[in-house]
C-alpha atoms as a PDB file:
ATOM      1  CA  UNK A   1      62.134 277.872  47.293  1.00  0.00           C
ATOM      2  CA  UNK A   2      65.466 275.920  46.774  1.00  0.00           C
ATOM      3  CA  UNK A   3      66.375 274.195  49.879  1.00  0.00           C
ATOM      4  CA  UNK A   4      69.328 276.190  51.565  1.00  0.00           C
ATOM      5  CA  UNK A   5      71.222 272.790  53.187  1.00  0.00           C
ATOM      6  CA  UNK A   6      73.093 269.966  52.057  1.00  0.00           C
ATOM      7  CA  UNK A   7      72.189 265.987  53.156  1.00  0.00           C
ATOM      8  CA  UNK A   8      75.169 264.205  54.551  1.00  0.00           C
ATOM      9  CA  UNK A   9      74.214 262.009  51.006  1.00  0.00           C
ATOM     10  CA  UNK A  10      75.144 265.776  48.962  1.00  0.00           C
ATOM     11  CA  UNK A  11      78.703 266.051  51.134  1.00  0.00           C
ATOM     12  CA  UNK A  12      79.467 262.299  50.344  1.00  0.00           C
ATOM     13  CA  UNK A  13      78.942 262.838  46.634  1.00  0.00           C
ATOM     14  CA  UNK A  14      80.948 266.531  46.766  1.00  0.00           C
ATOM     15  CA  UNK A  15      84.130 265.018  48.587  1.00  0.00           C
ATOM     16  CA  UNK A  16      83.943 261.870  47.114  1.00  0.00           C
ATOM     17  CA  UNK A  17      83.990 259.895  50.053  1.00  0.00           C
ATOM     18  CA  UNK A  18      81.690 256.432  51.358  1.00  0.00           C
ATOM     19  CA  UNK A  19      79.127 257.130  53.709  1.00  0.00           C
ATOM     20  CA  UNK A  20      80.086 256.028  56.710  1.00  0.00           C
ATOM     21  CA  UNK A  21      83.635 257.784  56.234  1.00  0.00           C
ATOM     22  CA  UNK A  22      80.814 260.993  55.643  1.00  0.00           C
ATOM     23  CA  UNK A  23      79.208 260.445  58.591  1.00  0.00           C
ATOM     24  CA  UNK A  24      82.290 260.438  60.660  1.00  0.00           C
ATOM     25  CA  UNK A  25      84.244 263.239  59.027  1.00  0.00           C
ATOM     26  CA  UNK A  26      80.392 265.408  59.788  1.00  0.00           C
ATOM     27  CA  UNK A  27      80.507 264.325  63.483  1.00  0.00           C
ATOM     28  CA  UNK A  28      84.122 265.347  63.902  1.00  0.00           C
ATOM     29  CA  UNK A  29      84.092 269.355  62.497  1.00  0.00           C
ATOM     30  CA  UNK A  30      80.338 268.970  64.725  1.00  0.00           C
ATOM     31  CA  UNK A  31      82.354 268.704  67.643  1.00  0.00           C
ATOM     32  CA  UNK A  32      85.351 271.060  66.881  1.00  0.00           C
ATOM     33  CA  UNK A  33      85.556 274.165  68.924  1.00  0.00           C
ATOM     34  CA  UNK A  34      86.057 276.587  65.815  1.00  0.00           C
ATOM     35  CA  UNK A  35      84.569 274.255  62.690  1.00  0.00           C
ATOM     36  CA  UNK A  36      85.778 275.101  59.372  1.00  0.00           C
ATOM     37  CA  UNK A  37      81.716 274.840  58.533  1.00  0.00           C
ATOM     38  CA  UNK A  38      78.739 274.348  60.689  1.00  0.00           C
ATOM     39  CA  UNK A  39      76.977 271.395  61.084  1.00  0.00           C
ATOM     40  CA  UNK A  40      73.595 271.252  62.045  1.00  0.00           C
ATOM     41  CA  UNK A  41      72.092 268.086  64.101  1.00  0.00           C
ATOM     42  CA  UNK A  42      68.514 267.368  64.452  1.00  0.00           C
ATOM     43  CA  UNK A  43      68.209 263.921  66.918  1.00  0.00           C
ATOM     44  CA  UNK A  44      69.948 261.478  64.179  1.00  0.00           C
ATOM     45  CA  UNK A  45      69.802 264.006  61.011  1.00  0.00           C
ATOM     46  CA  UNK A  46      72.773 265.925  59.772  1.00  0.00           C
ATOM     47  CA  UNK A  47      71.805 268.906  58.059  1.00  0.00           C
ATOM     48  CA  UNK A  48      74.982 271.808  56.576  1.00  0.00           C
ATOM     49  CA  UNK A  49      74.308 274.878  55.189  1.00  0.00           C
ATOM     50  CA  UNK A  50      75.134 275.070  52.146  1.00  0.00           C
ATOM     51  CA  UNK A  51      76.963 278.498  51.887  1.00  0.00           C
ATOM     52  CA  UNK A  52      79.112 277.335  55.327  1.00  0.00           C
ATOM     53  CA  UNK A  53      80.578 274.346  53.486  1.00  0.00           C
ATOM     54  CA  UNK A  54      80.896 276.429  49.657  1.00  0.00           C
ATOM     55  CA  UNK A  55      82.874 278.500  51.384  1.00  0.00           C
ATOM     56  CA  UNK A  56      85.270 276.493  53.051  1.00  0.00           C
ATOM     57  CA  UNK A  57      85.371 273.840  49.896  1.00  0.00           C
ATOM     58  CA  UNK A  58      86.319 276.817  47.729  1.00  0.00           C
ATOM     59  CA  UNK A  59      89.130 278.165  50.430  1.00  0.00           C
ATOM     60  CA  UNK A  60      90.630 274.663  50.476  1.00  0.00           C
ATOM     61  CA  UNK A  61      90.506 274.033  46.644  1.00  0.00           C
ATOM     62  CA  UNK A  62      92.153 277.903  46.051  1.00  0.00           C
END
């Protein structure tokens, strides 16, 4: 079964971004009222479903 969430490591590597700039940019839309994706926390992981943040990279790319 393929794994149905992206690693904060996957998000880094899709935006293009350094890892701590990842980290903060996932804890922001994690505590935004109406997030543009989810974000899923588990005590200190960061788990995102994959079709939540497909979706809104291909909105913001069209």
């Amino acid at each position: 079964m393929e794994t149905q969430v992206y690693l904060a490591e996957d998000i880094q590597k899709a935006l293009g971004i350094g890892r701590s700039k990842t980290y903060e940019f996932l804890n922001e839309v994690y505590k935004e009222e109406k997030p543009p994706f989810r974000v899923i926390k588990v005590g200190t992981s960061v788990r995102v479903p994959k079709q939540s943040f497909d979706d809104w990279l291909n909105a913001s790319t069209n």
